[in-house]
N, C-alpha and C. Protein backbone atom coordinates (compact mmCIF):
# COMPACT_ATOMS: atom_id res chain seq x y z
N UNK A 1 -20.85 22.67 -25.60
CA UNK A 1 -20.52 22.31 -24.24
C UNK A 1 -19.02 22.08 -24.15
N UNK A 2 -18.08 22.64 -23.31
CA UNK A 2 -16.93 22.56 -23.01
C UNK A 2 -16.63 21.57 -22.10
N UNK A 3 -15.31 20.76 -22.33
CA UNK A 3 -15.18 19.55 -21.67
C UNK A 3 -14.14 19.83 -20.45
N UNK A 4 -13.91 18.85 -19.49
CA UNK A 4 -12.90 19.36 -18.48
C UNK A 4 -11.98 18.59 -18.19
N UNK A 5 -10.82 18.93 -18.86
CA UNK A 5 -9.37 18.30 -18.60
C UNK A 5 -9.42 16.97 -17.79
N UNK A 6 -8.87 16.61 -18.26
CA UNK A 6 -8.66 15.23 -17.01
C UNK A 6 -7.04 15.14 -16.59
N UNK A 7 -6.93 15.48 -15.06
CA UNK A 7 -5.95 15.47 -14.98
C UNK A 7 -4.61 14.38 -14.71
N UNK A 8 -3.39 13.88 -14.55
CA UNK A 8 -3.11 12.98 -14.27
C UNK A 8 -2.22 12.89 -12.97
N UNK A 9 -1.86 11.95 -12.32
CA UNK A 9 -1.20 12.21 -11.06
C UNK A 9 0.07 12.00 -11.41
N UNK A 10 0.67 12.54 -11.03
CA UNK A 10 2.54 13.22 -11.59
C UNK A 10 2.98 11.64 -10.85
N UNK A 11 3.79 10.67 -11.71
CA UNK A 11 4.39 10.00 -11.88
C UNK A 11 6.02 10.10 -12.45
N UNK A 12 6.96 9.36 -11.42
CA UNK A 12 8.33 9.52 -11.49
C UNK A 12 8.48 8.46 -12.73
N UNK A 13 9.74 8.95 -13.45
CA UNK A 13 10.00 8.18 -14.93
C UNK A 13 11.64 7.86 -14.67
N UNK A 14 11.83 6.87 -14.58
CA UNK A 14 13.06 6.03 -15.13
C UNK A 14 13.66 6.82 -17.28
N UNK A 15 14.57 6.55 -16.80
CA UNK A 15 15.37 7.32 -17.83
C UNK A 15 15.25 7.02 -19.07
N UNK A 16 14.80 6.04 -19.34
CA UNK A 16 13.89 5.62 -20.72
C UNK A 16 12.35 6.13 -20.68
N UNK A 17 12.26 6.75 -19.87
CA UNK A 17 10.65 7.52 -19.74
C UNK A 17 9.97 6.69 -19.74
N UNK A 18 9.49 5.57 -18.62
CA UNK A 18 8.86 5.28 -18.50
C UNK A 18 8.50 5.07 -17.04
N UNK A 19 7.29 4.79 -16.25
CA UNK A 19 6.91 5.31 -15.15
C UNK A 19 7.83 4.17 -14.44
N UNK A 20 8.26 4.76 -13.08
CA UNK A 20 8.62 3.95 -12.12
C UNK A 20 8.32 3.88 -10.62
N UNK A 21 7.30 3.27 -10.31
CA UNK A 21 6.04 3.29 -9.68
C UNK A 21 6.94 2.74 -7.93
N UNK A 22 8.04 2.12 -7.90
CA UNK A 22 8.41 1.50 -6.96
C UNK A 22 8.81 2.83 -6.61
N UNK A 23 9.92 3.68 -7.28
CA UNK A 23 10.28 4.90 -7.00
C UNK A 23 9.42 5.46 -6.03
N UNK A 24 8.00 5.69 -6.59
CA UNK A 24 7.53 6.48 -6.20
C UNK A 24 6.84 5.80 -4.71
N UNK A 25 6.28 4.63 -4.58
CA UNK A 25 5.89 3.87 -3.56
C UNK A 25 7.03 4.56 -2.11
N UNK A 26 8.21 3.92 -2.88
CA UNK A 26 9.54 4.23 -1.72
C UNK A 26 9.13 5.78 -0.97
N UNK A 27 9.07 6.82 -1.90
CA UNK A 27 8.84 8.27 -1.28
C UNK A 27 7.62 8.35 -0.29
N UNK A 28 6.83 7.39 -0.75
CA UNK A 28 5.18 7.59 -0.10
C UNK A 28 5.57 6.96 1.20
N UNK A 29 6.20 5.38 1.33
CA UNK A 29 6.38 5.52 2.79
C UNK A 29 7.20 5.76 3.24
N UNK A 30 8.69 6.16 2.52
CA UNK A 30 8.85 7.31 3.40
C UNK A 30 8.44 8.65 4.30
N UNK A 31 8.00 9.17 3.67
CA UNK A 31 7.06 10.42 4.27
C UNK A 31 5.76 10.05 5.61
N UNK A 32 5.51 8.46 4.91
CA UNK A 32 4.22 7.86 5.75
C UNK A 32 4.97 7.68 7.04
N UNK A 33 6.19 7.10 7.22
CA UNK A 33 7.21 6.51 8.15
C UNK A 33 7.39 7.78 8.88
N UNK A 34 7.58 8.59 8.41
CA UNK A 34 8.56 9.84 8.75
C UNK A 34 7.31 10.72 9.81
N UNK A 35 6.20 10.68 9.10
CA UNK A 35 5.21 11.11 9.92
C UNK A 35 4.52 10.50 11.12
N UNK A 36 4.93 9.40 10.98
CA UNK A 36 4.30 8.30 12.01
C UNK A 36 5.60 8.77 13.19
N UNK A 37 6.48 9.11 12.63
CA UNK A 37 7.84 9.45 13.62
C UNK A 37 7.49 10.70 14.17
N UNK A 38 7.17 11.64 13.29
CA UNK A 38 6.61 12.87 13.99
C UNK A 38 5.41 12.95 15.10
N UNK A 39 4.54 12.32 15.21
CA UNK A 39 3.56 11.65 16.03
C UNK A 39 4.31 11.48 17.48
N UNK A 40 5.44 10.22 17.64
CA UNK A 40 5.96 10.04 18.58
C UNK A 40 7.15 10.67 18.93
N UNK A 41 7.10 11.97 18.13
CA UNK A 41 8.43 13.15 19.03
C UNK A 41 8.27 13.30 19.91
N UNK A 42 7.09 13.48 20.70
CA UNK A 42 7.10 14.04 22.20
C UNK A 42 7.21 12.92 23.15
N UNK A 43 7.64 12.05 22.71
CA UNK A 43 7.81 10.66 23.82
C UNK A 43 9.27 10.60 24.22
N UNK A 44 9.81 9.86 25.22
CA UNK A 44 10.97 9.50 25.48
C UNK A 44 11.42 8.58 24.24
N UNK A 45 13.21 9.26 24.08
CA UNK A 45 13.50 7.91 23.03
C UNK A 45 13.19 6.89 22.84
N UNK A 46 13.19 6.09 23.85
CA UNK A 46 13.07 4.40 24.05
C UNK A 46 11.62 4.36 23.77
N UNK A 47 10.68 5.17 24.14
CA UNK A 47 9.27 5.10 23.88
C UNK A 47 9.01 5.32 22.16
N UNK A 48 9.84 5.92 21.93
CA UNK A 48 9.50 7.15 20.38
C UNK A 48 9.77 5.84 19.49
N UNK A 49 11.04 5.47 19.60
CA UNK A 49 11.78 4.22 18.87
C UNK A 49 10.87 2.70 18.96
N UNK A 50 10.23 2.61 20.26
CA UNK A 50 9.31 1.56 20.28
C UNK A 50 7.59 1.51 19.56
N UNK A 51 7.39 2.75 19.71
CA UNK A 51 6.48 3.46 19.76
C UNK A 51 6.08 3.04 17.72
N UNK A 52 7.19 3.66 17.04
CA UNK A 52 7.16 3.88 15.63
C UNK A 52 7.05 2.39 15.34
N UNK A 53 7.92 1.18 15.72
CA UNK A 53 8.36 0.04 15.64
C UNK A 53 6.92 -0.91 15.44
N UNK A 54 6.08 -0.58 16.77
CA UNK A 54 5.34 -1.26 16.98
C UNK A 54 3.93 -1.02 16.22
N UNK A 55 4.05 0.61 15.51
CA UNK A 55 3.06 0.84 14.61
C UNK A 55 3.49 0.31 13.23
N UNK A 56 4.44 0.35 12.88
CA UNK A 56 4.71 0.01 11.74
C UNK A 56 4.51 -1.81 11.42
N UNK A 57 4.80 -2.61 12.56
CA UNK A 57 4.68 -3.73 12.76
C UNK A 57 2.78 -4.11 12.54
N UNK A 58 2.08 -3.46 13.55
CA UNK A 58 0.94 -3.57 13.38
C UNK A 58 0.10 -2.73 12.31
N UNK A 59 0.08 -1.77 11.62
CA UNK A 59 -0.82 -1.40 10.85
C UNK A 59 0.05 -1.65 9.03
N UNK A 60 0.91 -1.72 8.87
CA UNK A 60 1.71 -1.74 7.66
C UNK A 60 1.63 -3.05 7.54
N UNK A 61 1.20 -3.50 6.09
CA UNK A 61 1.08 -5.12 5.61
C UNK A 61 2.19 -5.71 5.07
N UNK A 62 3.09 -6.42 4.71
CA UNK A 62 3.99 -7.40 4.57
C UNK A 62 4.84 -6.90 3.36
N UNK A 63 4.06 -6.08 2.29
CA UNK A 63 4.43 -5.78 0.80
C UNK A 63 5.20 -4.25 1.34
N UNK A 64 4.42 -3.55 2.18
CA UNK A 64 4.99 -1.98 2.42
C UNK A 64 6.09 -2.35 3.23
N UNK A 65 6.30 -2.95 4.41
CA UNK A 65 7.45 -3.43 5.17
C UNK A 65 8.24 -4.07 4.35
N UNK A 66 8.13 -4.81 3.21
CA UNK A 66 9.38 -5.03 2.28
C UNK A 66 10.22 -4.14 2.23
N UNK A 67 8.92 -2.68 1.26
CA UNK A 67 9.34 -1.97 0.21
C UNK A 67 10.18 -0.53 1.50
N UNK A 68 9.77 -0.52 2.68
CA UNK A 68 10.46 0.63 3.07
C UNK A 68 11.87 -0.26 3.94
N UNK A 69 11.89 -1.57 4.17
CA UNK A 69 13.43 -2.31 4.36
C UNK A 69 13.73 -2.21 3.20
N UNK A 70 13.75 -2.09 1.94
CA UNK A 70 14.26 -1.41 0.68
C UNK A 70 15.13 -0.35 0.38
N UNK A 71 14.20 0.68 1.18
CA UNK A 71 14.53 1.36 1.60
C UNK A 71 15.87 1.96 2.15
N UNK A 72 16.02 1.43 3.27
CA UNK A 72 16.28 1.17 4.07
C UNK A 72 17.84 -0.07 3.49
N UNK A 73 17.68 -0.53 3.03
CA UNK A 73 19.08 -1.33 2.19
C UNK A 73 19.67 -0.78 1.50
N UNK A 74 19.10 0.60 0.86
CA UNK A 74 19.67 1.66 0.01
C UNK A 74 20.44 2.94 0.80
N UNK A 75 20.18 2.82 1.79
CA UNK A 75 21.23 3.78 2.66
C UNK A 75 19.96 4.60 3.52
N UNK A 76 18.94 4.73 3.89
CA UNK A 76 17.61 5.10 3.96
C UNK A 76 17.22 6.60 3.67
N UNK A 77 17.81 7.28 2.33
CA UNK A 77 17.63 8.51 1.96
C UNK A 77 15.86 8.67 2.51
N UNK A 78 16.40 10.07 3.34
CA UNK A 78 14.79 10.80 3.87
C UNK A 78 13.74 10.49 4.99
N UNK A 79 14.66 9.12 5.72
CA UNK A 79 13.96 8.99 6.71
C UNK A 79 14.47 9.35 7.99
N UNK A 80 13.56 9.87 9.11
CA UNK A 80 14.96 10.34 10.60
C UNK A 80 15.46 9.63 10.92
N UNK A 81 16.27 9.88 11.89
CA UNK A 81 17.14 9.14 12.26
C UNK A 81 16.35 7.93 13.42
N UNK A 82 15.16 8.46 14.30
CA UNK A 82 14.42 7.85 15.20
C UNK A 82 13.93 6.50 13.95
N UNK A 83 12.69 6.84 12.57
CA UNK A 83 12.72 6.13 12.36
C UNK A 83 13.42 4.83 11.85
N UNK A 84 15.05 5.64 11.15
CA UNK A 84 15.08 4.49 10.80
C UNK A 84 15.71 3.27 11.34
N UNK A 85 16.19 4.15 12.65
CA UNK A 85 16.26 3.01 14.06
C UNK A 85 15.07 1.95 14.63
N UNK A 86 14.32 2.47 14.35
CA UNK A 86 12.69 1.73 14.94
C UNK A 86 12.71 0.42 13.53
N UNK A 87 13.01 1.06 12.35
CA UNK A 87 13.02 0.07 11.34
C UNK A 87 13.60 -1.49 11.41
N UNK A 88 15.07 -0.81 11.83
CA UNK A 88 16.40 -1.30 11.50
C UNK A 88 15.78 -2.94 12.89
N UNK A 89 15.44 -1.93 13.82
CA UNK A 89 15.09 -2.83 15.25
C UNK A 89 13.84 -3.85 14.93
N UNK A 90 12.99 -3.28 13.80
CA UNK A 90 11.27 -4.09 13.51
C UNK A 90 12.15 -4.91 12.18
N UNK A 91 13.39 -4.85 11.75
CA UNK A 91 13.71 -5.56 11.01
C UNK A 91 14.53 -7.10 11.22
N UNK A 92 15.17 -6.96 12.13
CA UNK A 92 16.01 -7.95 13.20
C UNK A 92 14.91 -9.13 13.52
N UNK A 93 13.34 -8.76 13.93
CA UNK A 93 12.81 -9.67 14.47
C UNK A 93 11.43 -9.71 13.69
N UNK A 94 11.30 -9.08 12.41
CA UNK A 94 10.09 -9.57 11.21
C UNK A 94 10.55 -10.76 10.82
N UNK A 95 9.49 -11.11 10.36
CA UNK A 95 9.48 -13.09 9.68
C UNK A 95 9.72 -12.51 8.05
N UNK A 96 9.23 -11.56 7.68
CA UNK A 96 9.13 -11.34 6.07
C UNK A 96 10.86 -11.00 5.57
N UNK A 97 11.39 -11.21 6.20
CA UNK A 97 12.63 -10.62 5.64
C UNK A 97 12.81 -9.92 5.52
């Protein structure tokens, strides 16, 4: 009986090779952010910008809103420009810092 590979999920490595999982967190909501932005393209700015703000506020829990103001403290490589205005604005008036 032949057995079947087990595969693993491609993990980013810090330069001593070892996994670096925040790395990779950062990319995930980015892309998560970025798509939630794509959603509200067809709205008026002020809507699009409120729009992203107020999802990210309500469905994103306290640990991911850290990690993409992290983000976001790093210069916000990869996110649009809509979101990372909606951020910058859900960041001014979050309690989590």
């Amino acid at each position: 009986m032949s057995e079947t590979p087990i595969s693993t999920p491609h993990v980013a490595l810090r330069d001593g090779g070892e996994p670096d999982s925040h790395l990779d967190a950062g990319a995930k909501l980015v892309r998560m952010a970025n798509q939630i932005g794509a959603f509200f393209d067809s709205q008026p700015e002020a809507q699009r910008v409120a729009g992203i703000a107020e999802h990210i506020a309500r469905f994103w829990d306290r640990r991911m809103r850290r990690q993409i103001y992290a983000v976001l403290d790093a210069g916000g490589a990869g996110l649009k420009p809509d979101v990372a205005e909606a951020l910058r604005g859900l960041r001014a008036r979050d309690q989590i810092g």
